[in-house]
C-alpha atoms as a PDB file:
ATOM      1  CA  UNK A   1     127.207 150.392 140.438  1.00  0.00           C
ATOM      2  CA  UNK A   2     130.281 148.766 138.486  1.00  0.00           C
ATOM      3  CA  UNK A   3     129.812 151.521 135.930  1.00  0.00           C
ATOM      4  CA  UNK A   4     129.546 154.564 138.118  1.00  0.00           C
ATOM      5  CA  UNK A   5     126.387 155.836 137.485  1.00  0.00           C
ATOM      6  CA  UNK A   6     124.743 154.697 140.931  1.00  0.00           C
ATOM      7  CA  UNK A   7     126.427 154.314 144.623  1.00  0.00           C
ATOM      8  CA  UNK A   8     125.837 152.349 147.627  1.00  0.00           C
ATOM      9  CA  UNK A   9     126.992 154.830 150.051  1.00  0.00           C
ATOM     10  CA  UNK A  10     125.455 158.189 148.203  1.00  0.00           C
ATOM     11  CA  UNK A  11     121.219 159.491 148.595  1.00  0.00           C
ATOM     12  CA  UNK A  12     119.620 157.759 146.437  1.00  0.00           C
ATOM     13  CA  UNK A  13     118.595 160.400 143.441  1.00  0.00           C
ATOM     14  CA  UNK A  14     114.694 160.238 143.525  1.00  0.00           C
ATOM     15  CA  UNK A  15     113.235 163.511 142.233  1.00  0.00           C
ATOM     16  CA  UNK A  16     110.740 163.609 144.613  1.00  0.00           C
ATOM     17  CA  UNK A  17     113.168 163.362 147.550  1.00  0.00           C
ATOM     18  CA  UNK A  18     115.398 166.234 146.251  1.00  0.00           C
ATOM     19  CA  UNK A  19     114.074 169.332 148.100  1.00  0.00           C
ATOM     20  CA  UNK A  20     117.392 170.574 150.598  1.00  0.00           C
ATOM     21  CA  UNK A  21     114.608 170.631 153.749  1.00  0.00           C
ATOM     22  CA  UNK A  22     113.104 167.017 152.477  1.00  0.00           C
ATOM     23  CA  UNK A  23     114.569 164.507 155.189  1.00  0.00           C
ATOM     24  CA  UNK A  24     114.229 161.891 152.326  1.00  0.00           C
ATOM     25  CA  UNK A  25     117.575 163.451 150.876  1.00  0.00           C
ATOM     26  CA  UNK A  26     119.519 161.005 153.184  1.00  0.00           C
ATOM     27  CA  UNK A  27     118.750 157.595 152.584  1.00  0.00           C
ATOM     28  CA  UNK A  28     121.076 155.968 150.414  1.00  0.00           C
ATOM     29  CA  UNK A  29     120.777 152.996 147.799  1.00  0.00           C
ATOM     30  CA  UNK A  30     122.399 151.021 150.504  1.00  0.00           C
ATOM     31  CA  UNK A  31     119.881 151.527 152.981  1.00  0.00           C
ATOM     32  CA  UNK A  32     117.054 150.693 150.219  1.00  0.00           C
ATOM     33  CA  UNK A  33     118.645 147.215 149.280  1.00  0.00           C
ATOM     34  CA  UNK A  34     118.634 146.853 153.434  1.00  0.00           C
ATOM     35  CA  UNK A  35     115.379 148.023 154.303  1.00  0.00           C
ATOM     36  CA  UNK A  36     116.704 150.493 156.717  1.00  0.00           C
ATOM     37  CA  UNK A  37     114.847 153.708 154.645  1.00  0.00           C
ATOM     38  CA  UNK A  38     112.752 154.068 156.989  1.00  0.00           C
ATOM     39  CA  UNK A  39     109.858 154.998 154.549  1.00  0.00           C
ATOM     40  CA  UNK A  40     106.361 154.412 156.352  1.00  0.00           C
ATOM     41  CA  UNK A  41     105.139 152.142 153.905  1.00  0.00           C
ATOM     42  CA  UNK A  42     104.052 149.117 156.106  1.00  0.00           C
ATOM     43  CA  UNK A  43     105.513 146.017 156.353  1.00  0.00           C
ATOM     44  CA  UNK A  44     105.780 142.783 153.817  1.00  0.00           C
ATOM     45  CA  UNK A  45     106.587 139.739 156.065  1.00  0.00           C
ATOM     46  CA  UNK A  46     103.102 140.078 157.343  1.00  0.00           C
ATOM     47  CA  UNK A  47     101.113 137.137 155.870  1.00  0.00           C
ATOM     48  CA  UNK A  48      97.944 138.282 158.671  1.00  0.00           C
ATOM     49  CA  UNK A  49      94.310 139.450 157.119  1.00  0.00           C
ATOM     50  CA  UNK A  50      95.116 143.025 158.232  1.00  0.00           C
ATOM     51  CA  UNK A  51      98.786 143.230 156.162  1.00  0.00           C
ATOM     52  CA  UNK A  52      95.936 143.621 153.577  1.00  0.00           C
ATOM     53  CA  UNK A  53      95.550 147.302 154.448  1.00  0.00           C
ATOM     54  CA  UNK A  54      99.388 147.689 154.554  1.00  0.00           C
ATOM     55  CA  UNK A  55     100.155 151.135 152.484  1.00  0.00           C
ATOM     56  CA  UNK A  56     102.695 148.217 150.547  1.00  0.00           C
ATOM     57  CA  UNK A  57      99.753 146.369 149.666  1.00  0.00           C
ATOM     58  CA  UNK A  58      98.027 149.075 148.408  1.00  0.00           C
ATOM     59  CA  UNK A  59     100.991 150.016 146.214  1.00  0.00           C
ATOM     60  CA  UNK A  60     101.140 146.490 144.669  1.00  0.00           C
ATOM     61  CA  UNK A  61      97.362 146.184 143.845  1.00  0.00           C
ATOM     62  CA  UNK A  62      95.882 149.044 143.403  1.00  0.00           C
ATOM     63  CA  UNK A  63      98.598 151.355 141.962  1.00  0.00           C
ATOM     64  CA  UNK A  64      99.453 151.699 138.674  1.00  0.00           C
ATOM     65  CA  UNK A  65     102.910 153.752 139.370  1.00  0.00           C
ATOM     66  CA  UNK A  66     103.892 151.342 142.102  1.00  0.00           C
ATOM     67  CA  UNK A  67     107.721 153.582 142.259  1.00  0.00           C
ATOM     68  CA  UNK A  68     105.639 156.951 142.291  1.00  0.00           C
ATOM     69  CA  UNK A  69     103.593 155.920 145.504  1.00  0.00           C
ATOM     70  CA  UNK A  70     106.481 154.127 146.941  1.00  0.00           C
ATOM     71  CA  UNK A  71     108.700 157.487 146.733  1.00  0.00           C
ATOM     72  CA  UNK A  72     105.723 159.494 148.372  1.00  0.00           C
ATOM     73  CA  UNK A  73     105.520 158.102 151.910  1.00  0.00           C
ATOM     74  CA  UNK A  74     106.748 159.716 154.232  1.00  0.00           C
ATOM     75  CA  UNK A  75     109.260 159.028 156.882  1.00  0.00           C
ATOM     76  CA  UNK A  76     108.668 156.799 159.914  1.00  0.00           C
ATOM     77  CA  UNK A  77     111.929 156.445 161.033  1.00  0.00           C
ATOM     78  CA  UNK A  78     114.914 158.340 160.513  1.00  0.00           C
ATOM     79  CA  UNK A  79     117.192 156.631 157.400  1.00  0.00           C
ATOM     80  CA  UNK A  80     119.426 153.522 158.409  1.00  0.00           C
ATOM     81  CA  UNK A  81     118.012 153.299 162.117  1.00  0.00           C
ATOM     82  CA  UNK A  82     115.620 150.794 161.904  1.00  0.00           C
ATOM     83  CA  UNK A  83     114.909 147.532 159.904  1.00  0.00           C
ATOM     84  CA  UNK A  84     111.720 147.356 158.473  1.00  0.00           C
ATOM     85  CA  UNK A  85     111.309 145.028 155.201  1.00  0.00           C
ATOM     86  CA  UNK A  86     109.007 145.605 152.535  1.00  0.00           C
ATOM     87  CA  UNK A  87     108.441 145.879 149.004  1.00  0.00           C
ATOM     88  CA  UNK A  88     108.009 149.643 148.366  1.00  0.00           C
ATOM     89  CA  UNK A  89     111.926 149.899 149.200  1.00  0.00           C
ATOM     90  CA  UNK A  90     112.875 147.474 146.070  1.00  0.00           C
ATOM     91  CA  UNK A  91     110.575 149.805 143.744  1.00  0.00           C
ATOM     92  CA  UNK A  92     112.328 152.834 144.832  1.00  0.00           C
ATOM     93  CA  UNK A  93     115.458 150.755 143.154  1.00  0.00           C
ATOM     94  CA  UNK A  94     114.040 149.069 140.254  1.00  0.00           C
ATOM     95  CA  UNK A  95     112.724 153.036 139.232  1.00  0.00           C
ATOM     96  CA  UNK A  96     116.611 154.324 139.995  1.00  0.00           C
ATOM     97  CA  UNK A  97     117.954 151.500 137.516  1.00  0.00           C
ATOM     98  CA  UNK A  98     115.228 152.546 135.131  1.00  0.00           C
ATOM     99  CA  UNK A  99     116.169 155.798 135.131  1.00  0.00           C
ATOM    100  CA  UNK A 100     120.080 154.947 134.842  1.00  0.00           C
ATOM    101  CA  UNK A 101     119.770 152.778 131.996  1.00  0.00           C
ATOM    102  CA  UNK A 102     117.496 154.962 129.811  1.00  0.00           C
ATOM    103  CA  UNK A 103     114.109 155.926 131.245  1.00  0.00           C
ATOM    104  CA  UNK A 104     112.175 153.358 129.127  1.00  0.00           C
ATOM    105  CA  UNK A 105     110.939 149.630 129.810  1.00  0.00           C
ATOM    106  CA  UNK A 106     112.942 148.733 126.816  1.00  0.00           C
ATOM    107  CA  UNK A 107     116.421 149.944 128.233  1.00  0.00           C
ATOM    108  CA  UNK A 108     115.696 148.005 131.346  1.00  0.00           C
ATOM    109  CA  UNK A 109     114.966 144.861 129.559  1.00  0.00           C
ATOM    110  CA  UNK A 110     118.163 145.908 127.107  1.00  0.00           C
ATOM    111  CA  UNK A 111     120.206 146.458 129.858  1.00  0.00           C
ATOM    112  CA  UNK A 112     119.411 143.418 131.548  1.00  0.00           C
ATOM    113  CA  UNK A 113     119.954 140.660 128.924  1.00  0.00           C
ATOM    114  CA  UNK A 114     123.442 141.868 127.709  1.00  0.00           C
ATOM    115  CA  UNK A 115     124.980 142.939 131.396  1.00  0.00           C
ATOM    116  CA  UNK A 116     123.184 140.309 132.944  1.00  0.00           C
ATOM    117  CA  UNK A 117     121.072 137.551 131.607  1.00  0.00           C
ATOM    118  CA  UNK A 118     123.014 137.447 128.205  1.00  0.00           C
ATOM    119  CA  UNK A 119     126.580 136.770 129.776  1.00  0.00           C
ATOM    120  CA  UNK A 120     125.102 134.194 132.190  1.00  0.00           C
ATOM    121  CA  UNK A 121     122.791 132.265 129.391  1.00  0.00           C
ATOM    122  CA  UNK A 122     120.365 132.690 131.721  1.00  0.00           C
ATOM    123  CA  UNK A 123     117.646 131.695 128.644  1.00  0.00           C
ATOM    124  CA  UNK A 124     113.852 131.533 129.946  1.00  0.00           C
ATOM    125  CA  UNK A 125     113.587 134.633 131.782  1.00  0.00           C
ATOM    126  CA  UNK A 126     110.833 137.269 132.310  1.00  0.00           C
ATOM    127  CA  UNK A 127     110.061 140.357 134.288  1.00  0.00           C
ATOM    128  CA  UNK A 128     107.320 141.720 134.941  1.00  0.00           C
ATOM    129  CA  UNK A 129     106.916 145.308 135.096  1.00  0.00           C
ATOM    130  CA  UNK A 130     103.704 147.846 136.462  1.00  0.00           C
ATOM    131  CA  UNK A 131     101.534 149.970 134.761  1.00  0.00           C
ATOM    132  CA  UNK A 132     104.049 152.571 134.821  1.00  0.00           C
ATOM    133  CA  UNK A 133     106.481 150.610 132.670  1.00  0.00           C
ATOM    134  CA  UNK A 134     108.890 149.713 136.411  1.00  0.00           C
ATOM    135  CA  UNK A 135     109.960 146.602 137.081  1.00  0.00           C
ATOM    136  CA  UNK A 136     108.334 144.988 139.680  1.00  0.00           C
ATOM    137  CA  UNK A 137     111.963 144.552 142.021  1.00  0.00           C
ATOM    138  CA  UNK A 138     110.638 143.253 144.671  1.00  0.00           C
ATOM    139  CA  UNK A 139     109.368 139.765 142.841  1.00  0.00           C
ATOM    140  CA  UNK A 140     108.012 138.898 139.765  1.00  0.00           C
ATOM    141  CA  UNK A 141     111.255 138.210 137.855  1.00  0.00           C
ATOM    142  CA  UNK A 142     110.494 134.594 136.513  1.00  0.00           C
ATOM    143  CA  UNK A 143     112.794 131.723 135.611  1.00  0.00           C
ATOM    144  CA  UNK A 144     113.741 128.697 135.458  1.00  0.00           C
ATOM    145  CA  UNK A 145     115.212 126.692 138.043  1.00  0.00           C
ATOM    146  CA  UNK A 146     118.653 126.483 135.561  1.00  0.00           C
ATOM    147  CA  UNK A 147     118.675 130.048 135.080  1.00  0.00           C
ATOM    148  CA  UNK A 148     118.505 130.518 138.944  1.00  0.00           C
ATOM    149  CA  UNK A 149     121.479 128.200 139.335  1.00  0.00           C
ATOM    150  CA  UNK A 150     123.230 130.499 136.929  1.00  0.00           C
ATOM    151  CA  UNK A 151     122.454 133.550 139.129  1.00  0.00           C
ATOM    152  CA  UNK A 152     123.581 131.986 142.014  1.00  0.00           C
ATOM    153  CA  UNK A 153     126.884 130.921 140.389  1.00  0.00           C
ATOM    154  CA  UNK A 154     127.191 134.807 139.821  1.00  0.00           C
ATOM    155  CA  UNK A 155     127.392 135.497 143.293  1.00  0.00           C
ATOM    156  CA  UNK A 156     129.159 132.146 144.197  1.00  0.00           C
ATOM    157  CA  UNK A 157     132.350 133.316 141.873  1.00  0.00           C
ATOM    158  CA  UNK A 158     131.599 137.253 143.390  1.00  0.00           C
ATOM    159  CA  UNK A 159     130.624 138.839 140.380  1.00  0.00           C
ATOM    160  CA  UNK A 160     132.819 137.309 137.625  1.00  0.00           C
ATOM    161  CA  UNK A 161     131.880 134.799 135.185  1.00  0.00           C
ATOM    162  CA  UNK A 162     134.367 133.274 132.522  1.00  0.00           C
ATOM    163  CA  UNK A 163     136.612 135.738 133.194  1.00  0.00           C
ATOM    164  CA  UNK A 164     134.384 139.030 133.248  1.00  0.00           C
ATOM    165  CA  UNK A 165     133.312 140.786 135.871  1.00  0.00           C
ATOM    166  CA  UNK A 166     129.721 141.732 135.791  1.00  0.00           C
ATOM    167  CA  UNK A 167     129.666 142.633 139.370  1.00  0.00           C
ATOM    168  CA  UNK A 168     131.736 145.080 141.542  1.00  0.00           C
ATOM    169  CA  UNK A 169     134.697 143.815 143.308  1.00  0.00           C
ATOM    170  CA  UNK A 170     133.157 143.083 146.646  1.00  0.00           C
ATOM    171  CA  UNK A 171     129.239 143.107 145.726  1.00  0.00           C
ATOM    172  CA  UNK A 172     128.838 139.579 147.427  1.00  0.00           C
ATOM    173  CA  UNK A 173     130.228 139.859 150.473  1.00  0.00           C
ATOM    174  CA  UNK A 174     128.145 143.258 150.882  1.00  0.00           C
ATOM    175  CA  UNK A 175     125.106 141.163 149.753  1.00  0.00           C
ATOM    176  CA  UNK A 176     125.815 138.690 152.385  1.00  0.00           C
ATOM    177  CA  UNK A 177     126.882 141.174 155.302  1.00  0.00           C
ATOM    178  CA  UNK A 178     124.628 141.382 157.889  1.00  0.00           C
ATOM    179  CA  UNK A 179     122.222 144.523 158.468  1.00  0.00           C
ATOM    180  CA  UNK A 180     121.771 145.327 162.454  1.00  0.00           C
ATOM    181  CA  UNK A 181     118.735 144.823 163.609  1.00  0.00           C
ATOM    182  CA  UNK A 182     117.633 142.499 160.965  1.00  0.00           C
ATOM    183  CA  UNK A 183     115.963 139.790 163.503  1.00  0.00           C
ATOM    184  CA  UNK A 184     115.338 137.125 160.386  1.00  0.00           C
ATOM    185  CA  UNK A 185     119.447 137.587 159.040  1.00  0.00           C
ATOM    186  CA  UNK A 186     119.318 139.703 155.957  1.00  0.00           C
ATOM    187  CA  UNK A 187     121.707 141.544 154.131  1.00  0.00           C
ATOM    188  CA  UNK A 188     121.480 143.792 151.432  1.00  0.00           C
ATOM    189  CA  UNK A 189     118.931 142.057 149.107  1.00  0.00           C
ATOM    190  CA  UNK A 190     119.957 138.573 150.328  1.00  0.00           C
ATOM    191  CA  UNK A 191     119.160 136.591 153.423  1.00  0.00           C
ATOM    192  CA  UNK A 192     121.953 135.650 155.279  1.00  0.00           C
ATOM    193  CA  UNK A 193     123.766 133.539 157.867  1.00  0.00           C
ATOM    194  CA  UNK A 194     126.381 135.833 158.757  1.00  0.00           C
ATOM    195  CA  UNK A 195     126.318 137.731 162.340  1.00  0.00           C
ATOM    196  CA  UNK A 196     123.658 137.406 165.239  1.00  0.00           C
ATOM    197  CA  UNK A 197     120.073 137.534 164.073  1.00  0.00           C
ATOM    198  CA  UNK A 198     117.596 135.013 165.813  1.00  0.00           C
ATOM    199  CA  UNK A 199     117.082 133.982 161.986  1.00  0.00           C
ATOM    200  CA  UNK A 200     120.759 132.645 161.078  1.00  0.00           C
ATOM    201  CA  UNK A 201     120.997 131.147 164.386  1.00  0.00           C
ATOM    202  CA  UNK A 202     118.223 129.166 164.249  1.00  0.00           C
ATOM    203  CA  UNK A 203     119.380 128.258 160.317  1.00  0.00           C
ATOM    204  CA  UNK A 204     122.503 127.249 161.576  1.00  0.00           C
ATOM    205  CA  UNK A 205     120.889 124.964 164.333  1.00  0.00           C
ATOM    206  CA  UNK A 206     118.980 123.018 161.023  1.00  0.00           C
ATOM    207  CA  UNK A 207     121.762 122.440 159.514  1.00  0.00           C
ATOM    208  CA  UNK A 208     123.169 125.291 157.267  1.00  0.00           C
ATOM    209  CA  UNK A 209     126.178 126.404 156.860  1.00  0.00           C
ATOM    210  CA  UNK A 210     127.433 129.447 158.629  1.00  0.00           C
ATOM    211  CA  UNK A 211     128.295 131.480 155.485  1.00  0.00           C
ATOM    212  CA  UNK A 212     125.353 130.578 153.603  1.00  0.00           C
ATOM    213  CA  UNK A 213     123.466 133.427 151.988  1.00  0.00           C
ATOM    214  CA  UNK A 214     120.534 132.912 150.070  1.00  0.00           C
ATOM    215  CA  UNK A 215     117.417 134.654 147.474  1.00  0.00           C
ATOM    216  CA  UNK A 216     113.726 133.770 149.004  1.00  0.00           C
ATOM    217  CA  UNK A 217     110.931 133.881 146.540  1.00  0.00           C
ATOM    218  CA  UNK A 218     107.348 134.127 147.767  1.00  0.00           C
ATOM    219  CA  UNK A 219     106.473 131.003 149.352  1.00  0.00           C
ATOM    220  CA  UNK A 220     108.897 128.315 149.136  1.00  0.00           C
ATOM    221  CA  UNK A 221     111.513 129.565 146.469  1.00  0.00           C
ATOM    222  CA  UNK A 222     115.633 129.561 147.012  1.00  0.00           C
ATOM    223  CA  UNK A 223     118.144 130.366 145.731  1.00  0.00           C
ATOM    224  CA  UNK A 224     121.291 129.202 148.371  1.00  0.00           C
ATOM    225  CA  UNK A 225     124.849 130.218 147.909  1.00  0.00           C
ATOM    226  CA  UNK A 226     127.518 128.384 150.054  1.00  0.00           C
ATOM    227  CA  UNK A 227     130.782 129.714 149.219  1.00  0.00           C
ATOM    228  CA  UNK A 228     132.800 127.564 151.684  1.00  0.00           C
ATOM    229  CA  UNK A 229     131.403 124.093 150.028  1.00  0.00           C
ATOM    230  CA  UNK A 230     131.876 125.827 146.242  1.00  0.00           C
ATOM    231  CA  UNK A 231     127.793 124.749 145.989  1.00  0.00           C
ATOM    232  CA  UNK A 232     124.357 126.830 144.700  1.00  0.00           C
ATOM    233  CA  UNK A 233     121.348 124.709 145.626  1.00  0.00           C
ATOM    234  CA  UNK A 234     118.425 125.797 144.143  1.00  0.00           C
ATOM    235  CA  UNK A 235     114.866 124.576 145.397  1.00  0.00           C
ATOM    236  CA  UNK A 236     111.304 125.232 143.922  1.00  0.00           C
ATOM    237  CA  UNK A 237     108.312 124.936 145.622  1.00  0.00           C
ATOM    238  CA  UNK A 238     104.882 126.346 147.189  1.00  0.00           C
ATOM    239  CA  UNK A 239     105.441 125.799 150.703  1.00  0.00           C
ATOM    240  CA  UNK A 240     103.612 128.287 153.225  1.00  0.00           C
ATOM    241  CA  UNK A 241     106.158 129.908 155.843  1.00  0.00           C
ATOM    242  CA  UNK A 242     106.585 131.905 158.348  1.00  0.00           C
ATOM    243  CA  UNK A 243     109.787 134.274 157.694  1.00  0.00           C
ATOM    244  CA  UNK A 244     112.295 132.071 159.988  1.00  0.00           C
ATOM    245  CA  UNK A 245     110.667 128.903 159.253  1.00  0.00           C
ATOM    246  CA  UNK A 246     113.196 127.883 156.010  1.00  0.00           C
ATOM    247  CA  UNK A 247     109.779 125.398 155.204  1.00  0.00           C
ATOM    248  CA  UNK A 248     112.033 122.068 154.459  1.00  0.00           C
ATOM    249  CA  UNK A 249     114.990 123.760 152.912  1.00  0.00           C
ATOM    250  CA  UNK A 250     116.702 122.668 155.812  1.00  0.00           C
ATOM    251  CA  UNK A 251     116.796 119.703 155.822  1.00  0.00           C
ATOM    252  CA  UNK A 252     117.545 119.824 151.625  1.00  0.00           C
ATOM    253  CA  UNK A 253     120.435 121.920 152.125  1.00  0.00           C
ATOM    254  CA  UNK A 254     122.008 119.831 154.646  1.00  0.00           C
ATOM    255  CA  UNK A 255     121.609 116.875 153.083  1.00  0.00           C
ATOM    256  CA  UNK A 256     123.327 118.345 149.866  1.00  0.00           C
ATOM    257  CA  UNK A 257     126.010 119.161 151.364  1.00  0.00           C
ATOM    258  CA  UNK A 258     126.369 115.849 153.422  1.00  0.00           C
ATOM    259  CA  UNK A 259     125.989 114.114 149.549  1.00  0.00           C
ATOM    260  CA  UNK A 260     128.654 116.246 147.903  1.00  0.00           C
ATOM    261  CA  UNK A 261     131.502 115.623 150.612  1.00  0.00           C
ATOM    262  CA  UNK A 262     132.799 118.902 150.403  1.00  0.00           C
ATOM    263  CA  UNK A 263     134.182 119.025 154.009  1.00  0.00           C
ATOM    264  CA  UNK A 264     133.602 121.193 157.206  1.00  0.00           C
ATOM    265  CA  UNK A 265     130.532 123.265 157.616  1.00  0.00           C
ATOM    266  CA  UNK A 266     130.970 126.459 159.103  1.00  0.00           C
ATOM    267  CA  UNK A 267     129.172 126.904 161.862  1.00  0.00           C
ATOM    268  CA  UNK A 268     128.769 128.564 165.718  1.00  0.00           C
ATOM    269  CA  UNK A 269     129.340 132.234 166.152  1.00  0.00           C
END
């Protein structure tokens, strides 16, 4: 985004989407980081035994060009009308940065560790990518918990780190801004506790700060960035949950910032 060759508010430029009559055509890299695509690919908060069958399940265990199937589903809803998370629409992404930053595995992983990883010593970390040679966007990026704190640091400072900006102007308080509709508070690619949703409000009820915005791994992994208390708490752990349910962080996260005296915590509407 910082360097031009992507935009938030543009269609996102998938080759199979590209026909003039294709209806695909609209959605836009913002409405991919959002799930708002509308693509009919299922859902991936379900943890039930039919989410099994989910066309997104499918795509993550079965399919060896997880992007290719991703980009083939058709339309269930028409672009940026309806929230619908799952992981097909963070494929769709991973194969667009791909594609900007060479086409190979090896110019993701290049591009990563000296725009991203390299600048922020972020040390011990790994992604994961699919048969195709795509990362895996949606998860599978592993690290340790230090390296987390660095990427939450990132955001914390919005975008800039020892002087650089690695980030666009503005990227974090779009990542924190809330998408409508969004019942469990998410942004674009972040969780958040900004506007409405039944999610931030019952957050805010536990304990967490109003302008709290935070990275959710599968099953009990965070990554929390308060920018009114100047603090990144990051928490580790295998904790089954329900999407509200924030499985103990709660209580951690309150607690933290209780401990580190940083003054008032934002909360209410």
């Amino acid at each position: 985004m910082r360097q031009g060759t992507l935009a938030l508010d543009r269609p996102a430029p998938v080759a199979a989407w590209q026909k003039p009559d294709d209806p695909r055509h609209a959605i836009t890299v913002d409405q991919l980081l959002r799930h708002t695509a509308g693509l009919a690919l299922g859902n991936s908060l379900s943890a039930s035994l039919g989410a099994a069958l989910e066309p997104v399940n499918h795509m993550k265990y079965t399919e060896s060009d997880m992007a290719a199937y991703a980009e083939s589903a058709d339309l269930e809803s028409r672009p940026g009308t309806v929230w619908n998370y799952h992981d097909g629409n963070y494929l769709i992404l991973s194969h667009l940065i791909r594609n900007a930053t060479g086409g190979q595995p090896a110019d993701v992983l290049r591009f990563a560790r000296q725009e991203l990883f390299g600048p922020l010593g972020m040390r011990n970390v790994t992604l994961e990518f699919d048969a195709a040679g795509t990362p895996e966007g949606s998860t599978q990026m592993l690290a340790s918990a230090r390296d987390w704190a660095r990427f939450g640091v990132l955001y914390l400072n919005d975008g800039v780190l020892g002087g650089k900006r690695i980030l666009p102007e503005g990227w974090m308080s779009c990542s924190a801004s809330p998408t409508p509709n969004a019942f469990v508070g998410y942004g674009a690619g972040f969780w958040t506790n900004l506007g409405d949703s039944y999610g931030a409000r019952y957050r805010i009820e536990q304990g967490w700060p109003r302008d709290a915005f935070f990275a959710k791994g599968t099953i009990g992994q965070y990554v929390v960035v308060i920018p009114s208390q100047r603090l990144v708490i990051v928490r580790f752990g295998v904790t089954p949950n329900w999407p509200l349910n924030a499985d103990g962080v709660s209580r951690l996260v309150s607690d933290v910032v209780a401990a580190t005296g940083k003054g008032h915590v934002a909360t209410g509407s």
